[in-house]
C-alpha atoms as a PDB file:
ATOM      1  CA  UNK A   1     102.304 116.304 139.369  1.00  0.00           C
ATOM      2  CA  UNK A   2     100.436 119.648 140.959  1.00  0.00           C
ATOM      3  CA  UNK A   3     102.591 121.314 143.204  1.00  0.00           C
ATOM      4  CA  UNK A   4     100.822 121.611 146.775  1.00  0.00           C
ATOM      5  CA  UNK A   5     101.341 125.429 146.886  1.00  0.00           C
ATOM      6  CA  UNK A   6      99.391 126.280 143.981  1.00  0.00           C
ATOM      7  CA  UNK A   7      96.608 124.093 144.570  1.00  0.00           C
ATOM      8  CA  UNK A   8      96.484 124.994 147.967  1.00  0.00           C
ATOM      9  CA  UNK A   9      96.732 128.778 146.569  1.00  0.00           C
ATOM     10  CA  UNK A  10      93.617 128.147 144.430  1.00  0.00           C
ATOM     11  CA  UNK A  11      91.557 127.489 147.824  1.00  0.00           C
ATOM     12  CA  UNK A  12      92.654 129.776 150.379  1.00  0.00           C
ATOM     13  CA  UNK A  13      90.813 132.906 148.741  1.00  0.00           C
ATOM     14  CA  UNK A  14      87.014 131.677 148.540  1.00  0.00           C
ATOM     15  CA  UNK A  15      87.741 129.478 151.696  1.00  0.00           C
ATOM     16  CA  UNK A  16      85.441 132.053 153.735  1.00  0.00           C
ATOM     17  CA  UNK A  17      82.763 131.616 151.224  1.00  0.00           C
ATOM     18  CA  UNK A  18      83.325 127.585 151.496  1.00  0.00           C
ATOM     19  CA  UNK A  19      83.150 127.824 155.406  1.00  0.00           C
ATOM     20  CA  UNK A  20      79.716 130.127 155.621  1.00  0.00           C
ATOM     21  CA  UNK A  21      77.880 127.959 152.425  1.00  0.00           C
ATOM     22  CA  UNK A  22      79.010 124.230 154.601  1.00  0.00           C
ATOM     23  CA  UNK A  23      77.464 126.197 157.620  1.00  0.00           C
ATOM     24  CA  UNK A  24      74.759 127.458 156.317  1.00  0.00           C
ATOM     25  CA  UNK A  25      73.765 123.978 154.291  1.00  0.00           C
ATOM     26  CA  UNK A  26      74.231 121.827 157.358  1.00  0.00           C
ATOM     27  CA  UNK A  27      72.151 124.395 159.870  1.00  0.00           C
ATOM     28  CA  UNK A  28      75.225 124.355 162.024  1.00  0.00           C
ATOM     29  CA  UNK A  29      78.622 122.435 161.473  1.00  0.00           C
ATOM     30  CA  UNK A  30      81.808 122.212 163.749  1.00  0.00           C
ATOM     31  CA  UNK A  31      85.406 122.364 162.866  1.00  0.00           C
ATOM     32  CA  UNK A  32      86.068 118.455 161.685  1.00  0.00           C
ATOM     33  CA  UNK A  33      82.950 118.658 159.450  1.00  0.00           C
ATOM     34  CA  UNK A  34      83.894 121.872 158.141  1.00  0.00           C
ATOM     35  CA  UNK A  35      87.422 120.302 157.484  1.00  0.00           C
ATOM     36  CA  UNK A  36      85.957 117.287 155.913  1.00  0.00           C
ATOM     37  CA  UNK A  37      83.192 119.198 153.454  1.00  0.00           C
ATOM     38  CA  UNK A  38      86.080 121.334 152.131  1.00  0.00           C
ATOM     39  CA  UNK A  39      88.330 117.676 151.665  1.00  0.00           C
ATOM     40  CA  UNK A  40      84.828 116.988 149.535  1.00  0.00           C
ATOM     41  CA  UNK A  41      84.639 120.125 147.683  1.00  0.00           C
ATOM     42  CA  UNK A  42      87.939 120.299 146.666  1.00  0.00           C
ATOM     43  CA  UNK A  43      87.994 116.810 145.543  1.00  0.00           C
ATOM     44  CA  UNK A  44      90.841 115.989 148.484  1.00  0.00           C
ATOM     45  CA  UNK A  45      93.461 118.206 146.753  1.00  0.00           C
ATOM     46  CA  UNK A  46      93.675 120.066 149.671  1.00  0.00           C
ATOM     47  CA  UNK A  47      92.429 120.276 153.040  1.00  0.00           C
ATOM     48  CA  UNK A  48      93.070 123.344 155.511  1.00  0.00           C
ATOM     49  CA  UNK A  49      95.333 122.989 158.504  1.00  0.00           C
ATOM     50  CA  UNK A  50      93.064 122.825 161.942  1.00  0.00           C
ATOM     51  CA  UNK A  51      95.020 126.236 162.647  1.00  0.00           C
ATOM     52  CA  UNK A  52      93.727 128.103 159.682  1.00  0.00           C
ATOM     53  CA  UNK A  53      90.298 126.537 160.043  1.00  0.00           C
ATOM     54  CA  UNK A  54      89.888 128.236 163.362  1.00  0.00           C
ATOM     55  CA  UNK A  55      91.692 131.236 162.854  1.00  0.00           C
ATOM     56  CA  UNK A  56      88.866 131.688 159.802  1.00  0.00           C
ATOM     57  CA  UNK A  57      86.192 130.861 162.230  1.00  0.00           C
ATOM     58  CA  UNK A  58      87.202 133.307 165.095  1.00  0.00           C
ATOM     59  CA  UNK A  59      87.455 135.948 162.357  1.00  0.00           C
ATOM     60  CA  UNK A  60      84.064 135.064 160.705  1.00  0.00           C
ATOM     61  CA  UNK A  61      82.707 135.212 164.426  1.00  0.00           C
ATOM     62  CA  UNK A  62      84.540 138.325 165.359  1.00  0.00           C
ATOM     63  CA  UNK A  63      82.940 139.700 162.152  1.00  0.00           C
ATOM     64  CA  UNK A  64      79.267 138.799 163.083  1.00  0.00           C
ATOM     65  CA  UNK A  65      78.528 136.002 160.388  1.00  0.00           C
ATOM     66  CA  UNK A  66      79.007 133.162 162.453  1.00  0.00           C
ATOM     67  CA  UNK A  67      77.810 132.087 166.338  1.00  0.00           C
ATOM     68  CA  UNK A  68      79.729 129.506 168.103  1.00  0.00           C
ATOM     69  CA  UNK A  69      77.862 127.483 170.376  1.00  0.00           C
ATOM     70  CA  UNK A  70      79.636 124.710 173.156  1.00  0.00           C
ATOM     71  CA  UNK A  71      77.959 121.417 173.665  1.00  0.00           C
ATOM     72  CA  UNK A  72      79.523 118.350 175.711  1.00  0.00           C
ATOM     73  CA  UNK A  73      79.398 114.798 174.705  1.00  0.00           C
ATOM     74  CA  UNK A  74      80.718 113.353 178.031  1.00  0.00           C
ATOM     75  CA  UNK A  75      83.941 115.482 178.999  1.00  0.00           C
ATOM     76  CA  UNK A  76      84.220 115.721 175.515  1.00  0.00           C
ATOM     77  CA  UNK A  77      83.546 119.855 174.223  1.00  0.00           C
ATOM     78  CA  UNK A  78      82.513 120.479 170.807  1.00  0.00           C
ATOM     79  CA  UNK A  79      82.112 123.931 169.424  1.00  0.00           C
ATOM     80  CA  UNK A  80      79.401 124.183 166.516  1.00  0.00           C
ATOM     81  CA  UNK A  81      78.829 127.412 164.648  1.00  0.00           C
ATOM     82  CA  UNK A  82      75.602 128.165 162.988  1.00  0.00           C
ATOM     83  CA  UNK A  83      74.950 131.630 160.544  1.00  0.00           C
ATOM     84  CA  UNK A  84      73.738 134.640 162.030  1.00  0.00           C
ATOM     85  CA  UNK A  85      71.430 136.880 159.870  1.00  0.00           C
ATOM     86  CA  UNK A  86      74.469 138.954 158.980  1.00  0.00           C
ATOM     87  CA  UNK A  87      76.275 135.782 157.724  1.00  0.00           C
ATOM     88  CA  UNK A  88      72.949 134.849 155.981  1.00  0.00           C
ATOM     89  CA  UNK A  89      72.911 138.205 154.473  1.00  0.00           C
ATOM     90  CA  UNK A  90      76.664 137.790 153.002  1.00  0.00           C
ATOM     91  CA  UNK A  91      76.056 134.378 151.710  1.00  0.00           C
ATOM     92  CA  UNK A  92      72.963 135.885 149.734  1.00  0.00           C
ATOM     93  CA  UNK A  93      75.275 138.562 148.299  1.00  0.00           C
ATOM     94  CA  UNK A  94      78.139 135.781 147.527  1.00  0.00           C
ATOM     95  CA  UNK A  95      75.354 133.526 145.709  1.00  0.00           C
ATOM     96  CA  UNK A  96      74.142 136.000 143.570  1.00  0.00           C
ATOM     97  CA  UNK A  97      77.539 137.419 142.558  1.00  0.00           C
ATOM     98  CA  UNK A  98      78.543 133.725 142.048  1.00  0.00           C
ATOM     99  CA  UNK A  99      75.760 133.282 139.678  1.00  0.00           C
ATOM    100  CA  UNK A 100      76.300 136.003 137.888  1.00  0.00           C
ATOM    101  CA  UNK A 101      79.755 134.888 137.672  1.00  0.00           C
ATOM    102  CA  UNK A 102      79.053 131.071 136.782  1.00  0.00           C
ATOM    103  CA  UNK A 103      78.242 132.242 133.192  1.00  0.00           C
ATOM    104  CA  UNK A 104      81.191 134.271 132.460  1.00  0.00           C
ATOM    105  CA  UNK A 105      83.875 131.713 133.990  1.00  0.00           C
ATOM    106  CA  UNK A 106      82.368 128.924 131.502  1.00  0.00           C
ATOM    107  CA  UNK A 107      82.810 131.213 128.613  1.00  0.00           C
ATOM    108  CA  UNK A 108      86.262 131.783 129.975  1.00  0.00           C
ATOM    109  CA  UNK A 109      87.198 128.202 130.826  1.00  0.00           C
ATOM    110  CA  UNK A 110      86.172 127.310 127.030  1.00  0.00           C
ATOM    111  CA  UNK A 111      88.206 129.628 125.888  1.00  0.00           C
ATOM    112  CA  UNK A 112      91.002 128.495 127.772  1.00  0.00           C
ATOM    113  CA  UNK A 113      90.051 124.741 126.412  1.00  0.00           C
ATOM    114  CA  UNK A 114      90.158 125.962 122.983  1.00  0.00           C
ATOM    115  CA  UNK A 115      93.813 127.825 123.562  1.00  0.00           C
ATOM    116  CA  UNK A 116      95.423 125.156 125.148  1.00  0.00           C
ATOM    117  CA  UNK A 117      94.164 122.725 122.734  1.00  0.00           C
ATOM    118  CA  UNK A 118      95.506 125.068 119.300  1.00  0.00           C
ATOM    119  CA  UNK A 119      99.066 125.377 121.793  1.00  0.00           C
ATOM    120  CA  UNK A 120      99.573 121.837 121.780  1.00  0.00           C
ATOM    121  CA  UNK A 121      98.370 121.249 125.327  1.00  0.00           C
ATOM    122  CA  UNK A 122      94.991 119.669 124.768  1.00  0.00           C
ATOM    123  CA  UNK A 123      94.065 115.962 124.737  1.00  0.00           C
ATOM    124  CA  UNK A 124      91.131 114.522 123.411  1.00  0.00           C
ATOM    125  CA  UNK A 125      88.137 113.970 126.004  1.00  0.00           C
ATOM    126  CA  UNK A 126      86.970 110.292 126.558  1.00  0.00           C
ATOM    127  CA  UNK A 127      83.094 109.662 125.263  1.00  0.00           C
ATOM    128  CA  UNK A 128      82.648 109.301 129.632  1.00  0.00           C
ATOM    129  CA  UNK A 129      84.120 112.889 130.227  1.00  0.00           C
ATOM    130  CA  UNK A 130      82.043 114.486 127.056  1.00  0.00           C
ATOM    131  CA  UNK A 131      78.712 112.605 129.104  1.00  0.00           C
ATOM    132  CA  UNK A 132      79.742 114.046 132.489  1.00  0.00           C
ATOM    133  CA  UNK A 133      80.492 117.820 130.843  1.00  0.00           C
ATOM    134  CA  UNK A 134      77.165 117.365 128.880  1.00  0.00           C
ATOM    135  CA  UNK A 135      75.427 116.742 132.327  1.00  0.00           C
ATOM    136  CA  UNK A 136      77.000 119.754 134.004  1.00  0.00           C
ATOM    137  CA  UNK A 137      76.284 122.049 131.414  1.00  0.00           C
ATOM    138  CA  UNK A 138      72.555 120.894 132.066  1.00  0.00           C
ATOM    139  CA  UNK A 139      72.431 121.318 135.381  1.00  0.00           C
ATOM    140  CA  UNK A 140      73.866 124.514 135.199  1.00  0.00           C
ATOM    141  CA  UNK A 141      71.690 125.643 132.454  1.00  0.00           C
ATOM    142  CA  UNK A 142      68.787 124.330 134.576  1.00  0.00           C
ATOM    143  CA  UNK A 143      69.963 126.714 137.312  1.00  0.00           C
ATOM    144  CA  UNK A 144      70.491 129.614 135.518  1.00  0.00           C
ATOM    145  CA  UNK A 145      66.443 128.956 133.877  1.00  0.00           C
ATOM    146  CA  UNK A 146      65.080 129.109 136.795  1.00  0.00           C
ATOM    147  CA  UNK A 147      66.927 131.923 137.740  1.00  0.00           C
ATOM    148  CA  UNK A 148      66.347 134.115 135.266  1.00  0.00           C
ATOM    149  CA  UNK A 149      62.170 132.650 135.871  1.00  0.00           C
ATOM    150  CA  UNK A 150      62.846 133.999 139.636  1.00  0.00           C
ATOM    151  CA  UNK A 151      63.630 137.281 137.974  1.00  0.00           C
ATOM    152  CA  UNK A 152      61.173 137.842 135.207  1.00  0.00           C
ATOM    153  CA  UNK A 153      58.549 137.057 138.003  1.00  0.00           C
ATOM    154  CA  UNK A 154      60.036 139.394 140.297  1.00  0.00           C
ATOM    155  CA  UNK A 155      60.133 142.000 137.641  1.00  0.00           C
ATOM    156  CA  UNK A 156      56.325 141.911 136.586  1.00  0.00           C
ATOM    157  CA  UNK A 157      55.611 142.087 140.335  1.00  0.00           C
ATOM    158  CA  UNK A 158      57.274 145.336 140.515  1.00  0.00           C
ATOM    159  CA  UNK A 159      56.125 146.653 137.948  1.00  0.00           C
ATOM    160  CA  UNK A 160      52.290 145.366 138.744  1.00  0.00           C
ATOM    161  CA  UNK A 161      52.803 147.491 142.023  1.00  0.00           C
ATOM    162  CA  UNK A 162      54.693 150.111 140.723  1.00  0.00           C
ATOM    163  CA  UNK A 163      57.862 149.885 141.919  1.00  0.00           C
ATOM    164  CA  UNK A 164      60.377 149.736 139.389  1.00  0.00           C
ATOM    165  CA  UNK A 165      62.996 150.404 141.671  1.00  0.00           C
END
């Protein structure tokens, strides 16, 4: 059995990240669909309380990267928060730095696998687990193609014009 406090530790440090990519994928998002997408993403291990949810949100609008916006339905208010073109401009910076992470974390994570399993600790992976890792592994590799395509291209446009820089 986990115990709540790490898995709930494991979350609470990219949950800023979590809240801006939800907003930014939706186009705007309030609190109970924020709640519910990070339920999702952390595949209901753990789910913020509504008071850290909207202490994060104040912060990320006191900080510029979100907007709230009111709308009634009836008597009913509902706040929604969309990106501003600061929070736009973080998420870009998180993406790349989380793509250029992606690579190294799998090399570390096998490594891991491979130490746990000469320790004693590993078990052997069902033929549906070795299909579902196989199918990750593509689509990250699929990613990180077109990537480094984005790149090349970017490269021999700079250079085509001279700017290298």
């Amino acid at each position: 059995m986990q115990d709540s406090n790490v898995v709930r530790n494991l979350y609470t440090v990219p949950m800023k990240n979590m809240i801006l990519l939800i907003i930014g994928l939706k186009g705007e998002a309030h609190g109970y669909e924020i709640l519910k997408e990070i339920e999702k993403m952390t595949f209901g291990n753990w789910k913020p309380s509504h008071g850290n949810l909207y202490t994060m949100l104040n912060k990320l609008a006191e900080e510029g990267l979100i907007e709230p916006r009111e709308e009634y339905r009836g008597k009913r208010r509902i706040v929604k928060y969309a990106l501003t073109e600061n929070g736009w401009l973080y998420l870009r910076e998180a993406n790349e730095l989380a793509l250029k992470s992606l690579y190294l974390a799998v090399q570390y994570h096998e490594r891991l696998r491979e130490k746990l399993r000469e320790l004693g600790y590993g078990k052997e992976i069902a033929a549906t687990a070795i299909d579902s890792y196989i199918e990750l592994l593509d689509g990250i590799i699929d990613i990180l193609e077109e990537k480094k395509r984005e790149l090349k291209e970017l490269k021999r446009e700079k250079e085509l014009r001279g700017t290298g820089s």
